[in-house]
C-alpha atoms as a PDB file:
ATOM      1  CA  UNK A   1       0.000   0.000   0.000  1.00  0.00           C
ATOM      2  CA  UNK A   2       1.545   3.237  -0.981  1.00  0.00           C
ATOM      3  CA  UNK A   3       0.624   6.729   0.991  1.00  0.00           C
ATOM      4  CA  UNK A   4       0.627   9.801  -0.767  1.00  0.00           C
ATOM      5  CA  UNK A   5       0.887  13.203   1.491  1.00  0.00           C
ATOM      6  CA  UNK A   6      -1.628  15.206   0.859  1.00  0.00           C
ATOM      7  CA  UNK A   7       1.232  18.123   1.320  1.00  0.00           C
ATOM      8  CA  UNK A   8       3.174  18.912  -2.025  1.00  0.00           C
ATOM      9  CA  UNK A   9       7.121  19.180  -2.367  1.00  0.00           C
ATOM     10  CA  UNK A  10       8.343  22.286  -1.246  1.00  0.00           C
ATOM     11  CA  UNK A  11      11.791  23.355  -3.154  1.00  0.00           C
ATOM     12  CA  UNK A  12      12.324  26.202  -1.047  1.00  0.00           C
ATOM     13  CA  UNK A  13      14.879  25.400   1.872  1.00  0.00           C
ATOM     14  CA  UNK A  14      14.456  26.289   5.307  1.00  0.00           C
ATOM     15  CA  UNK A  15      16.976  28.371   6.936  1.00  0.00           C
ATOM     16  CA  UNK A  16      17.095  27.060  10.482  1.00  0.00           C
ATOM     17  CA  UNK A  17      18.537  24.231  11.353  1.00  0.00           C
ATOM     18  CA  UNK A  18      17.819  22.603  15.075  1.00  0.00           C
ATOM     19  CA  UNK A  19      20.126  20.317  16.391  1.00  0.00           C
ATOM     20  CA  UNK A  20      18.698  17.985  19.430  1.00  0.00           C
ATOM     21  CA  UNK A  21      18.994  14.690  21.222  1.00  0.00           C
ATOM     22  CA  UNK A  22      17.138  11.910  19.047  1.00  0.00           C
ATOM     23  CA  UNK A  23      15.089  11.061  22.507  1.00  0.00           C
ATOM     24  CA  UNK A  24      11.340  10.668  21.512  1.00  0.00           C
ATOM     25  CA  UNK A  25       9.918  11.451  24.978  1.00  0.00           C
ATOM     26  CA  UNK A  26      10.392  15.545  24.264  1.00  0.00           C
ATOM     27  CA  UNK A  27       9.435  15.258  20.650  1.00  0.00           C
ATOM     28  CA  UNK A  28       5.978  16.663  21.030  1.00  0.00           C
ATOM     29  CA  UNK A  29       7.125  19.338  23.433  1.00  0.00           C
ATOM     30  CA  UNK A  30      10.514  20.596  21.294  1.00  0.00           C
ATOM     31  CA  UNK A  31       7.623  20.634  18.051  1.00  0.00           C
ATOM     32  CA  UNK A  32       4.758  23.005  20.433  1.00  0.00           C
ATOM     33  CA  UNK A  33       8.349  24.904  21.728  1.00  0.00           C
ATOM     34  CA  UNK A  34       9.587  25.774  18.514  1.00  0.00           C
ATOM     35  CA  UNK A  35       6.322  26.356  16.840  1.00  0.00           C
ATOM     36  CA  UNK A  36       4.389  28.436  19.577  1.00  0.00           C
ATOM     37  CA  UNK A  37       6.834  30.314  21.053  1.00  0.00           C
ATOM     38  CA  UNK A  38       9.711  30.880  18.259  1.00  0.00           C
ATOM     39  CA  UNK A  39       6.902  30.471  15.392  1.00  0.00           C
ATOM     40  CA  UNK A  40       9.702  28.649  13.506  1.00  0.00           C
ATOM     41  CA  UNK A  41       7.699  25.727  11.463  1.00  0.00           C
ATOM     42  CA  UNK A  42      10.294  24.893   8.975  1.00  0.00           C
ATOM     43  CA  UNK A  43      13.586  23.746   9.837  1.00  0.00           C
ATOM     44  CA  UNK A  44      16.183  21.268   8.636  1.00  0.00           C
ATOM     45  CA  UNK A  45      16.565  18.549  11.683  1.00  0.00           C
ATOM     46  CA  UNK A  46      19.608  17.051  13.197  1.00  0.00           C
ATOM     47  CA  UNK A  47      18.576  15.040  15.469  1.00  0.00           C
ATOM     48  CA  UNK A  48      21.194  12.538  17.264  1.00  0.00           C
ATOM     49  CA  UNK A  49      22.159  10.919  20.474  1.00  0.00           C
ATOM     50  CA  UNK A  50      23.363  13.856  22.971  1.00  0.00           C
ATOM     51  CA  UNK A  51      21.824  16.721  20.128  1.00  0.00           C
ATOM     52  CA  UNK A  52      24.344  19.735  20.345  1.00  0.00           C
ATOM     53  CA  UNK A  53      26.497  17.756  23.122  1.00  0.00           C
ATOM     54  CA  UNK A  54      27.426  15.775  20.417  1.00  0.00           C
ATOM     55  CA  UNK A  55      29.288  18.708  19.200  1.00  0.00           C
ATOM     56  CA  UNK A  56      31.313  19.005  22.132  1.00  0.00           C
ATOM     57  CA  UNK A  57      34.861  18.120  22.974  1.00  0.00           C
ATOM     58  CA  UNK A  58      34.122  17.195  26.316  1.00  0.00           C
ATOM     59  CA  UNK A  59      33.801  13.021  27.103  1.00  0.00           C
ATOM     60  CA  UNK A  60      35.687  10.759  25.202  1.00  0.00           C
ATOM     61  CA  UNK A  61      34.685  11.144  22.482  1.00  0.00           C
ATOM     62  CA  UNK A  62      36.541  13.329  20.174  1.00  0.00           C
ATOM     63  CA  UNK A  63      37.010  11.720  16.931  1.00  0.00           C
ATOM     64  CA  UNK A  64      32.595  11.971  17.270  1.00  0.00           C
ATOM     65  CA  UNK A  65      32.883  15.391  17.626  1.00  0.00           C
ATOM     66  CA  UNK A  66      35.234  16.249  14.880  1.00  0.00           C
ATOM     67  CA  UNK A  67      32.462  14.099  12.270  1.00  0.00           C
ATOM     68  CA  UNK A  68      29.386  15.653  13.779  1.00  0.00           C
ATOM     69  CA  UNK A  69      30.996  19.175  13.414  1.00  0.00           C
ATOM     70  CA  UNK A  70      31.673  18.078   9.619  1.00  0.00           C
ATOM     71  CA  UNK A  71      28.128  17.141   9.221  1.00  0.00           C
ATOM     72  CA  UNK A  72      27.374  20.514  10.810  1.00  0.00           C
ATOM     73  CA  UNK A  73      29.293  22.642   8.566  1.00  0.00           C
ATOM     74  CA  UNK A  74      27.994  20.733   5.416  1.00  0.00           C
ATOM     75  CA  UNK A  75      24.400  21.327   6.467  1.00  0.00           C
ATOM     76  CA  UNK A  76      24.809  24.914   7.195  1.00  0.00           C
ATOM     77  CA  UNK A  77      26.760  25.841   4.062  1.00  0.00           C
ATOM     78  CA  UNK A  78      24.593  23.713   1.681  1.00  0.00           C
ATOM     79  CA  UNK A  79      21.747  24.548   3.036  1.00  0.00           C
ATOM     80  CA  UNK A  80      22.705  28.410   3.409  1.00  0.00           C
ATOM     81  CA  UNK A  81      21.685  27.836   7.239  1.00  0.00           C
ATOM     82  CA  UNK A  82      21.139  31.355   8.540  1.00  0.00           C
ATOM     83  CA  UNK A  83      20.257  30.242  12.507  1.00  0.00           C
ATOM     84  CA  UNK A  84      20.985  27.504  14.772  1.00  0.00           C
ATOM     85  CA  UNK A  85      19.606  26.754  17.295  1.00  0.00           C
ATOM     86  CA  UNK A  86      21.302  24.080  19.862  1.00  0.00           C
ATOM     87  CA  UNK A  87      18.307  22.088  21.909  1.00  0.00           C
ATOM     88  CA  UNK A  88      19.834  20.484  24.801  1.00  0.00           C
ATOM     89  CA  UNK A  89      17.997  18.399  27.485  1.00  0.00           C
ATOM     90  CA  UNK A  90      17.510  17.018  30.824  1.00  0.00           C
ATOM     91  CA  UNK A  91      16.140  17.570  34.045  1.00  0.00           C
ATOM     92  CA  UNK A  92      15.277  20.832  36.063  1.00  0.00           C
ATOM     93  CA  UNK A  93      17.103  21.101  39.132  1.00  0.00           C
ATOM     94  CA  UNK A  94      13.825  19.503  40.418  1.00  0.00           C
ATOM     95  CA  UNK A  95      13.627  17.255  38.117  1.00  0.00           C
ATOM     96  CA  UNK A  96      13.388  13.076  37.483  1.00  0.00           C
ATOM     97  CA  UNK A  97      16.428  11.981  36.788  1.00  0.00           C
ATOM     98  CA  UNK A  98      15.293   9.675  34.583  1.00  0.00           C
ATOM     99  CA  UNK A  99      15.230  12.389  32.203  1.00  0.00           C
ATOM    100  CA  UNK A 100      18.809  13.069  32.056  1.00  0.00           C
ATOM    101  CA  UNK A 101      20.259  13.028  28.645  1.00  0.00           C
ATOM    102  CA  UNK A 102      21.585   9.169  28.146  1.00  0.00           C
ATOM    103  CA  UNK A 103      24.378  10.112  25.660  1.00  0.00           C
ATOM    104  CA  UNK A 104      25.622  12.385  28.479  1.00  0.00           C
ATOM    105  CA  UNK A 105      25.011   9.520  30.976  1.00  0.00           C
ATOM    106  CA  UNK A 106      27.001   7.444  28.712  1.00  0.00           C
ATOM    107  CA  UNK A 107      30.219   9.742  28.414  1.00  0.00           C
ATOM    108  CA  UNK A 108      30.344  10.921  32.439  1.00  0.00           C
ATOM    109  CA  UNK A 109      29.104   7.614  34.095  1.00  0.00           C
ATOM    110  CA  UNK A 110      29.862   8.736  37.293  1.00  0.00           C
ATOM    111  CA  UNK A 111      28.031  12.374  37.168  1.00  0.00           C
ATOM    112  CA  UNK A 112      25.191  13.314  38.697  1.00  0.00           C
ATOM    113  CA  UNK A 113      22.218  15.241  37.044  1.00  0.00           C
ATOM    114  CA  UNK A 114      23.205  17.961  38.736  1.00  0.00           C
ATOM    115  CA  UNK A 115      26.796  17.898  37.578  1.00  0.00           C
ATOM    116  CA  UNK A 116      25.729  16.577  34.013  1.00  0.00           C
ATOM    117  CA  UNK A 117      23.422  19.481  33.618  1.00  0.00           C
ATOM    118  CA  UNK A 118      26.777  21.912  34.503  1.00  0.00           C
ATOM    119  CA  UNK A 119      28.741  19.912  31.767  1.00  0.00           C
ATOM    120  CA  UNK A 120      25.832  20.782  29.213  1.00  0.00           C
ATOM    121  CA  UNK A 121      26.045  23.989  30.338  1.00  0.00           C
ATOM    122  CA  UNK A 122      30.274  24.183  30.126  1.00  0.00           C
ATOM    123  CA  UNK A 123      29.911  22.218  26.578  1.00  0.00           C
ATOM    124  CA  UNK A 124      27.505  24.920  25.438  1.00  0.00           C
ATOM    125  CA  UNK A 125      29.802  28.292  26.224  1.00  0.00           C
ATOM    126  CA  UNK A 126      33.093  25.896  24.648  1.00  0.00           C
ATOM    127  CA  UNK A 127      30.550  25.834  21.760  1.00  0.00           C
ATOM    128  CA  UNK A 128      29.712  29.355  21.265  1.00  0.00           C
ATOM    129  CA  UNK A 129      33.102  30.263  22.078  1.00  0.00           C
ATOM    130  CA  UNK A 130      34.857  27.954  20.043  1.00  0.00           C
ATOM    131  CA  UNK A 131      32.816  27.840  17.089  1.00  0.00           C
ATOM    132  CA  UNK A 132      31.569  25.081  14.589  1.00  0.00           C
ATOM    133  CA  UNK A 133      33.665  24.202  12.039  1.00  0.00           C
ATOM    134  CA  UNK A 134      31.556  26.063   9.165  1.00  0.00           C
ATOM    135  CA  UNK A 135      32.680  28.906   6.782  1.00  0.00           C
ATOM    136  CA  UNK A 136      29.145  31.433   7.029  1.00  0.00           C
ATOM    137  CA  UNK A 137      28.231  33.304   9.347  1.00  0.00           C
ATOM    138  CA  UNK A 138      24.754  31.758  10.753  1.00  0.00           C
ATOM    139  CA  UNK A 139      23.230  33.001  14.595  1.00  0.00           C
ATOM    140  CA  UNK A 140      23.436  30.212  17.304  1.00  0.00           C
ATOM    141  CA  UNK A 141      20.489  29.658  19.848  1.00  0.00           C
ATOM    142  CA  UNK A 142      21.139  27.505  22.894  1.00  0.00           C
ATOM    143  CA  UNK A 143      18.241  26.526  24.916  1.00  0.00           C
ATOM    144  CA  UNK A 144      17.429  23.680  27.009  1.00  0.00           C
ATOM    145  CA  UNK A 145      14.741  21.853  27.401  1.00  0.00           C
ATOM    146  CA  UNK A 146      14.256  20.595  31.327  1.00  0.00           C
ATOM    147  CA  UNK A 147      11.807  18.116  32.878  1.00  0.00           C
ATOM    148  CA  UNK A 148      10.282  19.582  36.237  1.00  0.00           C
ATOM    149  CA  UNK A 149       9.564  17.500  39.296  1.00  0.00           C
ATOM    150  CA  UNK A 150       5.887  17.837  38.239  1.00  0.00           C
ATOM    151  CA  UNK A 151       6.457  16.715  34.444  1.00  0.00           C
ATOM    152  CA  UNK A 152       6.332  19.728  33.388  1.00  0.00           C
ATOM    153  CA  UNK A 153       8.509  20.477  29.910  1.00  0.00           C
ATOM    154  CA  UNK A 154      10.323  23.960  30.161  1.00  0.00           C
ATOM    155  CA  UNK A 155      12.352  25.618  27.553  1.00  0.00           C
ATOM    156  CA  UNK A 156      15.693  27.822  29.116  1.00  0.00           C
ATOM    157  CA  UNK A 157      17.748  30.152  27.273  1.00  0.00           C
ATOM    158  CA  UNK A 158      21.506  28.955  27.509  1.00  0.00           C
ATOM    159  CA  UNK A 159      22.701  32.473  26.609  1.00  0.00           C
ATOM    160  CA  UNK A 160      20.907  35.888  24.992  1.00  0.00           C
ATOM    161  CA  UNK A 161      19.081  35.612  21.807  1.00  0.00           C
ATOM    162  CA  UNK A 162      18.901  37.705  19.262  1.00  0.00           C
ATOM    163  CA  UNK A 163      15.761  36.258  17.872  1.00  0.00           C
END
């Protein structure tokens, strides 16, 4: 059986691209986020394990990094990118911490949420500092998204906007 969108092609490329973890549980809530309060409803996705911590030197992972910035860079100059915005996640500092990021439980097994949610934190001011690897000139968003103790989903700003 085939299914045919009722939506046709579009040929005209966003130019925002969102980088976030790949975890499912804070899809619906990163889609309301970014389309009710940044009215952004096209974007390119890059979704992975960790989202922008995948970016980040920190861990052990570095050769990761290095190929995720690549990716990065392609994305933004083929795609003539103009903003980024970086989407990272876990809990509030009431929060579960169940929803701690697992790729960041997976590089700093011995963290706690609390400490994990400084590292995001650290990895997101290396980022802005340190830049991304690509040649244009695009604006960089960092936000996270935090669980509260109640299951609430709410969206902080990393660093000023100029959105």
């Amino acid at each position: 059986m085939t299914y045919v969108s009722r939506r046709p092609w579009n040929s005209e490329r966003p130019n925002i691209l969102v980088i976030a973890c790949s975890d499912g549980r804070l899809q619906e809530n990163l889609d309301d986020f970014l389309q009710n309060h940044l009215g952004i409803t096209r974007y390119d996705r890059l979704y992975t394990p960790g989202g922008p911590g995948a970016l980040a030197m920190s861990g052990v992972e570095f050769l990761r990094s290095e190929q995720f910035r690549r990716e990065c860079a392609f994305l933004v100059e083929a795609h003539q990118v103009e903003e980024v915005f970086l989407v990272f996640h876990g809990p509030a500092a009431d929060g579960p911490d169940e929803a701690t990021c697992a790729d960041y439980r997976r590089k700093f097994p011995r963290q706690s949420a609390r400490d994990i949610r400084g590292q995001q934190e650290q990895d997101a001011a290396e980022l802005l500092r340190r830049g991304f690897g690509w040649h244009k000139t695009a604006r960089v968003h960092v936000w996270r998204c935090e669980v509260t103790a109640e299951g609430g989903v709410q969206f902080v700003n990393l660093q000023p906007s100029t959105r």
